[in-house]
Protein backbone atom coordinates (compact mmCIF):
# COMPACT_ATOMS: atom_id res chain seq x y z
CA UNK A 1 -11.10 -94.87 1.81
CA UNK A 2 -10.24 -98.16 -0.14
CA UNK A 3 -7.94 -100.68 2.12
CA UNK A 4 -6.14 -103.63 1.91
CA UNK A 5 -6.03 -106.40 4.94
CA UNK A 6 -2.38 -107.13 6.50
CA UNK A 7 -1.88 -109.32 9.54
CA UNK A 8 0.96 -109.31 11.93
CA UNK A 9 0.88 -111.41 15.25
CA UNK A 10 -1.87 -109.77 16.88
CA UNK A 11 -4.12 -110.63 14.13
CA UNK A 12 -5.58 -108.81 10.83
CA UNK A 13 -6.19 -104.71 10.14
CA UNK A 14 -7.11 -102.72 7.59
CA UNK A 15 -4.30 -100.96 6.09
CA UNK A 16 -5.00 -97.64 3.61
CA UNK A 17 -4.72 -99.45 0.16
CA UNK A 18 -2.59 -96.29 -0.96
CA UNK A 19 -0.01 -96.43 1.51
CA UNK A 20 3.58 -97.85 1.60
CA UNK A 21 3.43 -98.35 4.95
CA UNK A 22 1.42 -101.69 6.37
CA UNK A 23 -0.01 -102.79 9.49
CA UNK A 24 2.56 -102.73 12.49
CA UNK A 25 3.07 -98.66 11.21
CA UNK A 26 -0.79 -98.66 11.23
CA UNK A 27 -0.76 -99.90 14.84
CA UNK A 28 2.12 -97.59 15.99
CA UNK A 29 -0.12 -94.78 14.93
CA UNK A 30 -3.06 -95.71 17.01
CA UNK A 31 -0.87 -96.43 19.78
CA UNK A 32 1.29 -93.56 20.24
CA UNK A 33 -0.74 -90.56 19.28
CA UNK A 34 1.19 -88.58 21.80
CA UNK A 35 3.09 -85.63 19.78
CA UNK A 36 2.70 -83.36 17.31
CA UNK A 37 6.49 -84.66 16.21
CA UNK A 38 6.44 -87.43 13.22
CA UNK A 39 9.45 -89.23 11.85
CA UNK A 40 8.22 -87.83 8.50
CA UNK A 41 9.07 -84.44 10.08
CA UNK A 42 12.71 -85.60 10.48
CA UNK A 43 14.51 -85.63 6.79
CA UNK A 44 17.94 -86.69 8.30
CA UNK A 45 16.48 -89.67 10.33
CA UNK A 46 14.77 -91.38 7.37
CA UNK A 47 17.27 -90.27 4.94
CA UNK A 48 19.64 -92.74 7.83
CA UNK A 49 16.85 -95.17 7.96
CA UNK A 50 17.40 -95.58 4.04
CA UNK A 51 20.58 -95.82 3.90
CA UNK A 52 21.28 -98.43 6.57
CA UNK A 53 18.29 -100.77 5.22
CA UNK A 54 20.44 -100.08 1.67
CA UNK A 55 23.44 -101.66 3.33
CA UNK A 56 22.10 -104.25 4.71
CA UNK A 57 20.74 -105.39 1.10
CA UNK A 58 24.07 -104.96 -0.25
CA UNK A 59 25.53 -107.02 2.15
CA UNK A 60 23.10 -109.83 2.24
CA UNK A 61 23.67 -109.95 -1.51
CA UNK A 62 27.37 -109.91 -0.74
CA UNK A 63 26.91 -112.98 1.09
CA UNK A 64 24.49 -114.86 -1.21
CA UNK A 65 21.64 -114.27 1.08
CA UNK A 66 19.49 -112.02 -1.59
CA UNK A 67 19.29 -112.47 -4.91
CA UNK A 68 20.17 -109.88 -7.74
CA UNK A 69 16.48 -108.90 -7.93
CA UNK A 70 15.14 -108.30 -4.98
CA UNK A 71 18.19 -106.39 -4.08
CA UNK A 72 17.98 -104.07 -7.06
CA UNK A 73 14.46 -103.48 -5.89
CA UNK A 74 15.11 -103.20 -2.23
CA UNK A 75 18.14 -100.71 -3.00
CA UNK A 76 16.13 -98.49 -5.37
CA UNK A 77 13.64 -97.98 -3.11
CA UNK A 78 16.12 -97.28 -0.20
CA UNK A 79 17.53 -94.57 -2.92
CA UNK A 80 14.08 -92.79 -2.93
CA UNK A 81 13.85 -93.33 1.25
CA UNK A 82 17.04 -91.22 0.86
CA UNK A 83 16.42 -88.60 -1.47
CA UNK A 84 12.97 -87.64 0.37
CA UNK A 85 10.30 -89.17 -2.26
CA UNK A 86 8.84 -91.36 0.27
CA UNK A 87 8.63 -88.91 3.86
CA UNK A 88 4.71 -88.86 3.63
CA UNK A 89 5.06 -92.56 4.31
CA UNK A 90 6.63 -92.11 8.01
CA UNK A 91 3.63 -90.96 9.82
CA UNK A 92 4.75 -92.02 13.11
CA UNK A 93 5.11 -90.23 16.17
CA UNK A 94 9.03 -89.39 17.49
CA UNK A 95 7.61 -90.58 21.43
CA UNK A 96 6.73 -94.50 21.06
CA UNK A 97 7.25 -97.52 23.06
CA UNK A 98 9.23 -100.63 22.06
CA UNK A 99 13.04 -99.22 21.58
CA UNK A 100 12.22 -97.69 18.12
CA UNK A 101 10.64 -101.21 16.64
CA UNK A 102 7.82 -99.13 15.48
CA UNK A 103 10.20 -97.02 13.66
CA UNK A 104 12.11 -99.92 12.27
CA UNK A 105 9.41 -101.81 11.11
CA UNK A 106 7.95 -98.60 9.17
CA UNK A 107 10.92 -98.37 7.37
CA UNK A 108 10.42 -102.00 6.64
CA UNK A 109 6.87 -101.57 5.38
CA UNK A 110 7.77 -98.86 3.17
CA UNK A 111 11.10 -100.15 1.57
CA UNK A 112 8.99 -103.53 0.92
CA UNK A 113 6.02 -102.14 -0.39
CA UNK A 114 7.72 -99.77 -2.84
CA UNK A 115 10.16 -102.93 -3.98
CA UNK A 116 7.34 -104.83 -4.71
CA UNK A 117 6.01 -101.69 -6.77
CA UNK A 118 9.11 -101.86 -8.70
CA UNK A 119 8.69 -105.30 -9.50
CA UNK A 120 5.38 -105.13 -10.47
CA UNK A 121 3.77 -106.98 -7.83
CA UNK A 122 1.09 -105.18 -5.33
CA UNK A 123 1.08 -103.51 -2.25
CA UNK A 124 1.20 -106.23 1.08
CA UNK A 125 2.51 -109.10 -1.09
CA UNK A 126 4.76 -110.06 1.27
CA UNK A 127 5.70 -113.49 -0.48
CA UNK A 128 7.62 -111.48 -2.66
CA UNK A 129 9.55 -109.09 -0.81
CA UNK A 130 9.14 -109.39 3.22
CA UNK A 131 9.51 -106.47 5.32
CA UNK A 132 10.97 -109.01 7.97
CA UNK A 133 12.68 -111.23 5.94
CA UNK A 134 13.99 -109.20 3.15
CA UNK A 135 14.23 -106.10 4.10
CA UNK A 136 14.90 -106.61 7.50
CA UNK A 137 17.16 -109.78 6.76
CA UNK A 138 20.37 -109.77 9.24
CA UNK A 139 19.32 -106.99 11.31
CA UNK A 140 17.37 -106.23 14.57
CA UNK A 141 15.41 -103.26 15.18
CA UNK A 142 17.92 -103.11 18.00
CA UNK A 143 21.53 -102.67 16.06
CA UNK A 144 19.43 -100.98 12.74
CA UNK A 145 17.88 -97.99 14.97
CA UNK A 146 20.12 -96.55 16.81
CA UNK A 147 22.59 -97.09 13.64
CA UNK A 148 19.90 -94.85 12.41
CA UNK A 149 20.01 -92.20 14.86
CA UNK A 150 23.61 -91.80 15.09
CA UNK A 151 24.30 -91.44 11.13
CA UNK A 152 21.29 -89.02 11.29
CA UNK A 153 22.86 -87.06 14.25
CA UNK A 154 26.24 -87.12 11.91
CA UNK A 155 24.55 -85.54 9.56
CA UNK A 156 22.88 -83.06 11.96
CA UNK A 157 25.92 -82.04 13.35
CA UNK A 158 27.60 -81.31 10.00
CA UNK A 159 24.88 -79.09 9.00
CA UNK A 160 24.50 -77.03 12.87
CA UNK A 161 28.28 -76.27 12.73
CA UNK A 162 27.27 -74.80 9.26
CA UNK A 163 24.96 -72.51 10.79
CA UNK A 164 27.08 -71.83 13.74
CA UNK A 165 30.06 -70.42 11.28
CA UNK A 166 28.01 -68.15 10.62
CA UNK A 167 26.00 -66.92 13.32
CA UNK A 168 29.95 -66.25 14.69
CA UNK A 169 31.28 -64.65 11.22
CA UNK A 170 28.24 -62.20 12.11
CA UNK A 171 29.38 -61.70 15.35
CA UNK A 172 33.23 -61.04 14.07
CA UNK A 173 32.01 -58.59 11.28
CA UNK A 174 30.65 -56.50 14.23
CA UNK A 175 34.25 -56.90 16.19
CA UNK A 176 35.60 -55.06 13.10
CA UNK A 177 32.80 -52.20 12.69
CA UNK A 178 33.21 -51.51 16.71
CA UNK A 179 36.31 -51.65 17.01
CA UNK A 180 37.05 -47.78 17.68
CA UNK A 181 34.39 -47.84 20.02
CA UNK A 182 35.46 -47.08 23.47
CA UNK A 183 32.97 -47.88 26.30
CA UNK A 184 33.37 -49.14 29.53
CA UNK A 185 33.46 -52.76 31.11
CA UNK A 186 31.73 -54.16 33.51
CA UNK A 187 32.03 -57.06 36.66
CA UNK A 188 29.42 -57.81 38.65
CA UNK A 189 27.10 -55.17 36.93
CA UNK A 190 29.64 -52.67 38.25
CA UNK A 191 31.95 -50.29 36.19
CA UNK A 192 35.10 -52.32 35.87
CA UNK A 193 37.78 -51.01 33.34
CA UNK A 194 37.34 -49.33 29.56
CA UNK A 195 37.75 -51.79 26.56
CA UNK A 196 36.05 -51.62 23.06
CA UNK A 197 32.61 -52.84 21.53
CA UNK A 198 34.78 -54.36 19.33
CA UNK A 199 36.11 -56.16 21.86
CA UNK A 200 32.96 -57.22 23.70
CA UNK A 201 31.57 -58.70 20.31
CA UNK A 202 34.99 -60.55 19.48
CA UNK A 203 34.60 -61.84 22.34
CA UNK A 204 30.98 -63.09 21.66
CA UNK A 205 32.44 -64.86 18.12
CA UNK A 206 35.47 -66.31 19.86
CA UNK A 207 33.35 -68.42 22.31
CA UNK A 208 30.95 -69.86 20.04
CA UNK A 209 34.03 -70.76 17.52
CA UNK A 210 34.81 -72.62 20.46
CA UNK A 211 31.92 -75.17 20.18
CA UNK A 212 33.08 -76.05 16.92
CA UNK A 213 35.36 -78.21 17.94
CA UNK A 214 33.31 -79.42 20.73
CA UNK A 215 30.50 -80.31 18.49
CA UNK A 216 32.96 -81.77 15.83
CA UNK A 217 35.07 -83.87 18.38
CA UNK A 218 31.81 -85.51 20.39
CA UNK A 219 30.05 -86.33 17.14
CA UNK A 220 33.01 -88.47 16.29
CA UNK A 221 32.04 -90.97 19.07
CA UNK A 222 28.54 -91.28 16.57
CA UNK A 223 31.13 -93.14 13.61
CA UNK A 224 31.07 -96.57 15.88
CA UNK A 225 28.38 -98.87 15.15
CA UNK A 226 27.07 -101.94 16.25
CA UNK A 227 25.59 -103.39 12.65
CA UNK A 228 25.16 -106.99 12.85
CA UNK A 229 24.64 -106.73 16.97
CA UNK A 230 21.26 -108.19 15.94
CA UNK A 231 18.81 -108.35 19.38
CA UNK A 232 21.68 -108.14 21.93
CA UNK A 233 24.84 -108.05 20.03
CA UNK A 234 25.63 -111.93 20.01
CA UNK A 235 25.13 -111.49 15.91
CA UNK A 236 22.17 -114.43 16.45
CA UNK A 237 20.61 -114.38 12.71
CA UNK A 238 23.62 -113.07 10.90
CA UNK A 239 25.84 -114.46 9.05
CA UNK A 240 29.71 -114.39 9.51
CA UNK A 241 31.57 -111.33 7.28
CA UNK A 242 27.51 -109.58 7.63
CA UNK A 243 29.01 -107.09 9.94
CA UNK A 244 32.17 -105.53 8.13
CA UNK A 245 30.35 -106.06 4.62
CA UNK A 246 27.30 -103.75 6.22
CA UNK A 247 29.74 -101.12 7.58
CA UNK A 248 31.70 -101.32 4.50
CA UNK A 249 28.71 -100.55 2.50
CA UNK A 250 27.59 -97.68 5.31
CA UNK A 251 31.15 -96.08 4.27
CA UNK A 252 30.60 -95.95 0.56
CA UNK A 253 26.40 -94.92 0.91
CA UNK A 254 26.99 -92.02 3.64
CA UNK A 255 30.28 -90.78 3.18
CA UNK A 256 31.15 -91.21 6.98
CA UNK A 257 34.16 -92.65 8.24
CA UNK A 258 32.23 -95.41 10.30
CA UNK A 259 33.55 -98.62 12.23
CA UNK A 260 32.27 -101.28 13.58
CA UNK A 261 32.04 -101.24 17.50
CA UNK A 262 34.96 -104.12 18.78
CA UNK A 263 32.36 -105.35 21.41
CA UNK A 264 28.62 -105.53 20.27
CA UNK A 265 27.44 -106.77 23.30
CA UNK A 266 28.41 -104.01 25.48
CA UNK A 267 27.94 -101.33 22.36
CA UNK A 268 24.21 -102.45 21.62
CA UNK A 269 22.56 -101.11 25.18
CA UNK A 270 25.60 -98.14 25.57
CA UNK A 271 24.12 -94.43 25.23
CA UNK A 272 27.31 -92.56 26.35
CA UNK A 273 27.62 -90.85 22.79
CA UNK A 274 24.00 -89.62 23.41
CA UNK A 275 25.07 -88.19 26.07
CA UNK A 276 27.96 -86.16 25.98
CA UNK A 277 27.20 -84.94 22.72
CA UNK A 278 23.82 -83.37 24.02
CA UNK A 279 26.13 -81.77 26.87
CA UNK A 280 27.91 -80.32 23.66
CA UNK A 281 24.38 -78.77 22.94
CA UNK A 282 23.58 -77.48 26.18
CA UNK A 283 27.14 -75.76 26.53
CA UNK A 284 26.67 -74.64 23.40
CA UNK A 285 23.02 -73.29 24.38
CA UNK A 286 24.67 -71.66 27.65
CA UNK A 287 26.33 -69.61 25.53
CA UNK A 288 24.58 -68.36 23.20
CA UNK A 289 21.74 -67.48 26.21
CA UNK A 290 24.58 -65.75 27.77
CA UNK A 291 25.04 -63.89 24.82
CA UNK A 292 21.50 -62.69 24.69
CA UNK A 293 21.30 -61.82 27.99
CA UNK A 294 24.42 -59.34 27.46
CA UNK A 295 22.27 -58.34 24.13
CA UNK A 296 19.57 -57.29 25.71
CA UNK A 297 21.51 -55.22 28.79
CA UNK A 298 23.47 -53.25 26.37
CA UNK A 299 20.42 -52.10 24.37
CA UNK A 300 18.32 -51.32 27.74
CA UNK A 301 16.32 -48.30 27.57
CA UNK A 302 16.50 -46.27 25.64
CA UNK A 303 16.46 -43.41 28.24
CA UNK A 304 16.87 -45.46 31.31
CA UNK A 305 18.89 -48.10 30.87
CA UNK A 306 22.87 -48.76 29.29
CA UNK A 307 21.48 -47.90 25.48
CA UNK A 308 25.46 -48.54 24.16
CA UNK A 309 24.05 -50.37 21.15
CA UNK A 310 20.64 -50.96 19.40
CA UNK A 311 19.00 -53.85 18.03
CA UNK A 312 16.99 -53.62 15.25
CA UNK A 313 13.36 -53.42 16.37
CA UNK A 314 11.41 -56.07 14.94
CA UNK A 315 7.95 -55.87 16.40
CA UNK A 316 5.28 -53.32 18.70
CA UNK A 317 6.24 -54.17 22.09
CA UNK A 318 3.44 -53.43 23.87
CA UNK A 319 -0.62 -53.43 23.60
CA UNK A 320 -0.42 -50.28 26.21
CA UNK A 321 2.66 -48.63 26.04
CA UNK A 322 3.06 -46.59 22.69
CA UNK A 323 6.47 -46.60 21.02
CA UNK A 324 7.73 -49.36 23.09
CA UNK A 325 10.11 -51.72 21.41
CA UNK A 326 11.36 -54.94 23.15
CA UNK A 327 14.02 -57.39 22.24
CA UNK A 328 12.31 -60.04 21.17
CA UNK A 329 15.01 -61.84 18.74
CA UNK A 330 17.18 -62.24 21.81
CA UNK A 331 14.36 -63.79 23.90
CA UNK A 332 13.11 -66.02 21.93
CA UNK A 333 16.61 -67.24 21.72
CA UNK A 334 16.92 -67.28 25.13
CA UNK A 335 13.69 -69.60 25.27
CA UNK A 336 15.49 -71.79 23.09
CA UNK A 337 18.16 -72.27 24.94
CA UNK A 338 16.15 -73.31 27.90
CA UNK A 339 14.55 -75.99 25.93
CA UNK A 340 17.60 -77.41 24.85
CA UNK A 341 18.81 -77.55 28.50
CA UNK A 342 16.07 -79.27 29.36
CA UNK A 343 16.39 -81.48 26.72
CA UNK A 344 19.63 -82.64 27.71
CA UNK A 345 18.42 -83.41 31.58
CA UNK A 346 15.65 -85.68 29.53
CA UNK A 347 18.99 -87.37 27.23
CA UNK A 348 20.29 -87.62 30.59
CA UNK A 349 17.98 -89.66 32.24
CA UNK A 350 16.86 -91.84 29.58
CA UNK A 351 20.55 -92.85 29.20
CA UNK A 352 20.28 -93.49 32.73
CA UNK A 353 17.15 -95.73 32.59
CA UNK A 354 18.99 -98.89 30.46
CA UNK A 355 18.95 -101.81 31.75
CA UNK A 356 20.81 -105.08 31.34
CA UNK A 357 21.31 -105.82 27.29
CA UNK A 358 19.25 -102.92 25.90
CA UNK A 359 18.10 -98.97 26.55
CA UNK A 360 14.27 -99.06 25.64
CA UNK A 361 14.44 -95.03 26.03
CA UNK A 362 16.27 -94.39 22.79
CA UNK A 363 12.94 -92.90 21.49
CA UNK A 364 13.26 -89.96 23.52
CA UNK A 365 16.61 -90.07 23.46
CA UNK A 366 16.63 -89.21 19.98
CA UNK A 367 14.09 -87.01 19.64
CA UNK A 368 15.44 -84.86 22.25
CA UNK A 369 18.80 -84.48 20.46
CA UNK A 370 17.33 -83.81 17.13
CA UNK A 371 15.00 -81.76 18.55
CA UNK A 372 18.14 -79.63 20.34
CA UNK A 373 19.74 -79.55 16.88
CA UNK A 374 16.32 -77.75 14.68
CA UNK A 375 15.86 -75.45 17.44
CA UNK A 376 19.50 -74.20 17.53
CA UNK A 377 20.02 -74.20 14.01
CA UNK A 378 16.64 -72.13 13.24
CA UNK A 379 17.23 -70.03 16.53
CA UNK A 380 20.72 -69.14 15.37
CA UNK A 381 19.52 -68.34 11.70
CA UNK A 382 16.81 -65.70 13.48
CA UNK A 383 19.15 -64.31 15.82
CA UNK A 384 22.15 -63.46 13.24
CA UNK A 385 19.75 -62.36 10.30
CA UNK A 386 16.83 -60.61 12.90
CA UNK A 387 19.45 -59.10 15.26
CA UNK A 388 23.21 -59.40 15.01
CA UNK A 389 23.66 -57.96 11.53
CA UNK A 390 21.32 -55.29 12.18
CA UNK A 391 22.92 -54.27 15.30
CA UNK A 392 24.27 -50.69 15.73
CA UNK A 393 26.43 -48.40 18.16
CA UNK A 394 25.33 -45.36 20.33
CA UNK A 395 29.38 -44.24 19.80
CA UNK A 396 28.47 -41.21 22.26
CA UNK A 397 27.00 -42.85 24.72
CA UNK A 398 29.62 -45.53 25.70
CA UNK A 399 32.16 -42.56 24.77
CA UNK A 400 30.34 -40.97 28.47
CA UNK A 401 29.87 -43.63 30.21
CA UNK A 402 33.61 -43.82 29.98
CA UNK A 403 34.57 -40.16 31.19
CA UNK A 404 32.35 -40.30 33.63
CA UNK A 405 33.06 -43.54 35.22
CA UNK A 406 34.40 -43.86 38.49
CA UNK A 407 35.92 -47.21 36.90
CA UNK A 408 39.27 -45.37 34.87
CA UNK A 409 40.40 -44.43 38.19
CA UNK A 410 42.38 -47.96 37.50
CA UNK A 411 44.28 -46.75 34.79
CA UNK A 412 45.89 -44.50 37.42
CA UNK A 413 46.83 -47.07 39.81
CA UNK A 414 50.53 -47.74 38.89
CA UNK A 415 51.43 -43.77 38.40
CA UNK A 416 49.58 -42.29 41.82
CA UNK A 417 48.74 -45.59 43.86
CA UNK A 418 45.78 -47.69 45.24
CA UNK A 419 45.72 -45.40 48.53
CA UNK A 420 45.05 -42.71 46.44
CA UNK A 421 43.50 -44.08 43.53
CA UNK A 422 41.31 -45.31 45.82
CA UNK A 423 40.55 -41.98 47.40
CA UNK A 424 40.22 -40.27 44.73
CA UNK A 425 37.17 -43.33 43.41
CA UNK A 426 35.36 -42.26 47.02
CA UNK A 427 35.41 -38.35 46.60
CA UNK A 428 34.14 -39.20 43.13
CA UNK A 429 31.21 -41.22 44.22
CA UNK A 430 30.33 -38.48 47.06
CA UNK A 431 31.03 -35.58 45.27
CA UNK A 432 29.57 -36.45 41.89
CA UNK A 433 32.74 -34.81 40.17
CA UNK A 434 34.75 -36.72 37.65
CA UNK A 435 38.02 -38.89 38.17
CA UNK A 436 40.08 -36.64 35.61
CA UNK A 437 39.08 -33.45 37.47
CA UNK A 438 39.48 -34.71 40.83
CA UNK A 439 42.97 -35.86 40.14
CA UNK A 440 43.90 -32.60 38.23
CA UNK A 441 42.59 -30.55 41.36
CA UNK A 442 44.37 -32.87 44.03
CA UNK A 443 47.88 -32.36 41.35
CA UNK A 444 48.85 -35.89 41.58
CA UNK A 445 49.54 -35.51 38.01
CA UNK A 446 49.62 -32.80 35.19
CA UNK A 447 46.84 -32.54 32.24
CA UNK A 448 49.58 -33.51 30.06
CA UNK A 449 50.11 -37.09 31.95
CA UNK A 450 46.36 -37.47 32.87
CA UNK A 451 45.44 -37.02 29.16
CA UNK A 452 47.91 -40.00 27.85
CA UNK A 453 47.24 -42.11 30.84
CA UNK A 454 43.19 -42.06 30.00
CA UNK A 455 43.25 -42.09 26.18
CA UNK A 456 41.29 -45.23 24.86
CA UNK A 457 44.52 -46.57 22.91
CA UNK A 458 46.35 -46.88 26.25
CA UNK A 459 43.33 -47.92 28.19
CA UNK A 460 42.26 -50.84 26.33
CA UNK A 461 45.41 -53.39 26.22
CA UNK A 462 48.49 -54.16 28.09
CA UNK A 463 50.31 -50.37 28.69
């Protein structure tokens, strides 16, 4: 493999002649081998990274700090940083030391290298366009990164509530189709009162079109940045009007309503947006596990369990046991949900573990959340195209469960009484006979009554 030699303060290394990226990306590889997860796996984040480091060009030329030239070449090559020409070049892992520096300075490397391309000058001549004092001019790795993460998250978020529309319009199409479907309820596992499958599954796309909002409002807290902070949000290095001009710039690039944060010194170590928007995620994930728990107890069975609805079978579920089918769509969301939850308790102490002018842990921080995000958005893709839209109703079944349950006996409450509502539940459970017969044979009311009283129309609203 041909190389060229870069040096940085620790001294000189060989750097792959090829590459875009130079020798402090080159070290960050050999030091943090620690995950299978690379930036270059992360679109959104370097699509961010390109469009912050485009900013802060366009700003610096603002201010007479970069020329024309360099700037034209800078900003082109933070065009193809965005538009994902350039991801091979961000071989770094998501885990790594140093507050994201290694991250920073790869985006650096990269933007440098590829304006000195443009200009016609090689790879690593750094006289001509400096990764630290060109591309990096005005900036810290400390205001540019986590810049970075939160306009990726934005993005993120806009795309997850994409996928969450319709995960619930799936779950809403199957209100519709069950909504003549009378079965019963249940508290505690126990036969409560009837209601619909219709009703069950509304109820499944109301609470997710819940989050929504939730996601929505909590990402908001992402639009306030702290561009121009520099190291500890003093502004040491950058020049006065750098700040608005970058944010200005971030506006027009992104498309995002951002601001500048109206204290940089306390906005350059704070992590509180991390933070309760990854306890949007894990509400969100609580949910939706919920969900699939209820999933996989109303398909139980077949023959012993509640069998009201089936999901479609996607898989042999067993090595022993022939014609078993399990619900594997549903559990593997489940497992999903777990790991975002335990994401969340990592965003959760890594926010914790700032101290004094900056949080080192933003690495993980990060990663988490993004991490949270895929696995939701791909999880909720599987579940509503490899379950919820395949999803059918055993009509008969749930029609049986409700005649025979001890549970309608409710229904009759305001026309014969608890006392003997409730005596007539106990003879039911001893005897094994049904509710409607036992109150027929006691004559507490007529067929006539008993048949209005228990028809599904009256038993599943306000009557």
């Amino acid at each position: 493999m041909q190389t060229r030699i870069e040096s940085d303060l620790l001294g000189e290394m060989e750097v792959p002649a090829d590459a875009y990226y130079g020798v402090q990306t080159c070290r960050a590889i050999e030091n943090f081998n620690i995950s299978t997860a690379k930036l270059k796996h992360y679109r959104s984040f370097i699509w961010a990274l390109g469009a912050v480091k485009m900013a802060a060009a366009k700003a610096n030329n603002e201010l007479g700090l970069l020329n024309d030239s360099l700037t034209d070449a800078i900003v082109t090559a933070c065009k193809e940083v965005m538009e994902g020409k350039l991801d091979e070049q961000f071989p770094i892992d998501m885990i790594q030391g140093g507050a994201g520096t290694s991250t920073n300075m790869n985006a650096n490397e990269v933007i440098a290298n590829r304006a000195l391309e443009l200009m016609g000058y090689k790879r690593g001549d750094y006289d001509h366009c400096s990764p630290n004092d060109h591309v990096n001019m005005s900036q810290s790795t400390n205001d540019a990164y986590p810049t970075s993460i939160q306009l990726s998250l934005m993005r993120l978020n806009y795309i997850l509530i994409d996928h969450l529309k319709l995960l619930v319009e799936a779950f809403k199409q199957k209100g519709t189709e069950f909504k003549d479907v009378i079965k019963m309820g249940r508290t505690q596992l126990q036969d409560a009162v009837p209601m619909t499958l219709g009703q069950e599954f509304n109820a499944f796309a109301n609470t997710l079109a819940e989050e929504i909002d939730r996601l929505t409002q909590n990402a908001n807290l992402f639009n306030e940045v702290n561009m121009g902070a520099t190291a500890i949000g003093t502004g040491l290095n950058a020049a006065p009007g750098y700040s608005q001009a970058c944010v200005s710039y971030l506006c027009e690039i992104t498309g995002y309503p951002i601001v500048l944060a109206s204290d940089l010194v306390e906005a350059t170590p704070d992590t509180g947006a991390y933070v309760i928007y990854s306890s949007a995620l894990k509400r969100m994930a609580v949910k939706i596990s919920k969900i699939c728990n209820d999933l996989r107890l109303l398909s139980s069975g077949p023959r012993a369990g509640l069998n009201e609805i089936n999901l479609p079978p996607m898989q042999p579920g067993s090595s022993i046991m022939p014609g078993k089918v399990n619900p594997v769509i549903p559990e593997v969301m489940n497992q999903i949900c777990f790991k975002v939850i335990g994401n969340d308790i990592t965003v959760t102490f890594a926010a914790e573990a700032g101290q004094l002018q900056l949080n080192v842990m933003e690495p993980i921080l990060a990663y988490s959340i993004m991490e949270s995000i895929q696995f939701l958005r791909r999880g909720m893709d599987t579940l509503r195209l490899r379950c919820v839209d395949g999803i059918t109703a055993n009509r008969e079944v749930c029609e049986k469960m409700v005649m025979n349950s001890i549970g309608i006996v409710t229904a009759l409450n305001p026309y014969i009484g608890y006392k003997n509502s409730t005596r007539i539940a106990k003879m039911a459970q001893k005897t094994g006979r049904g509710v409607y017969e036992l109150v027929l044979a006691e004559g507490l009311l007529s067929k006539e009554q008993l048949t209005e009283i228990l028809s599904p129309q009256n038993m599943i609203g306000p009557h």
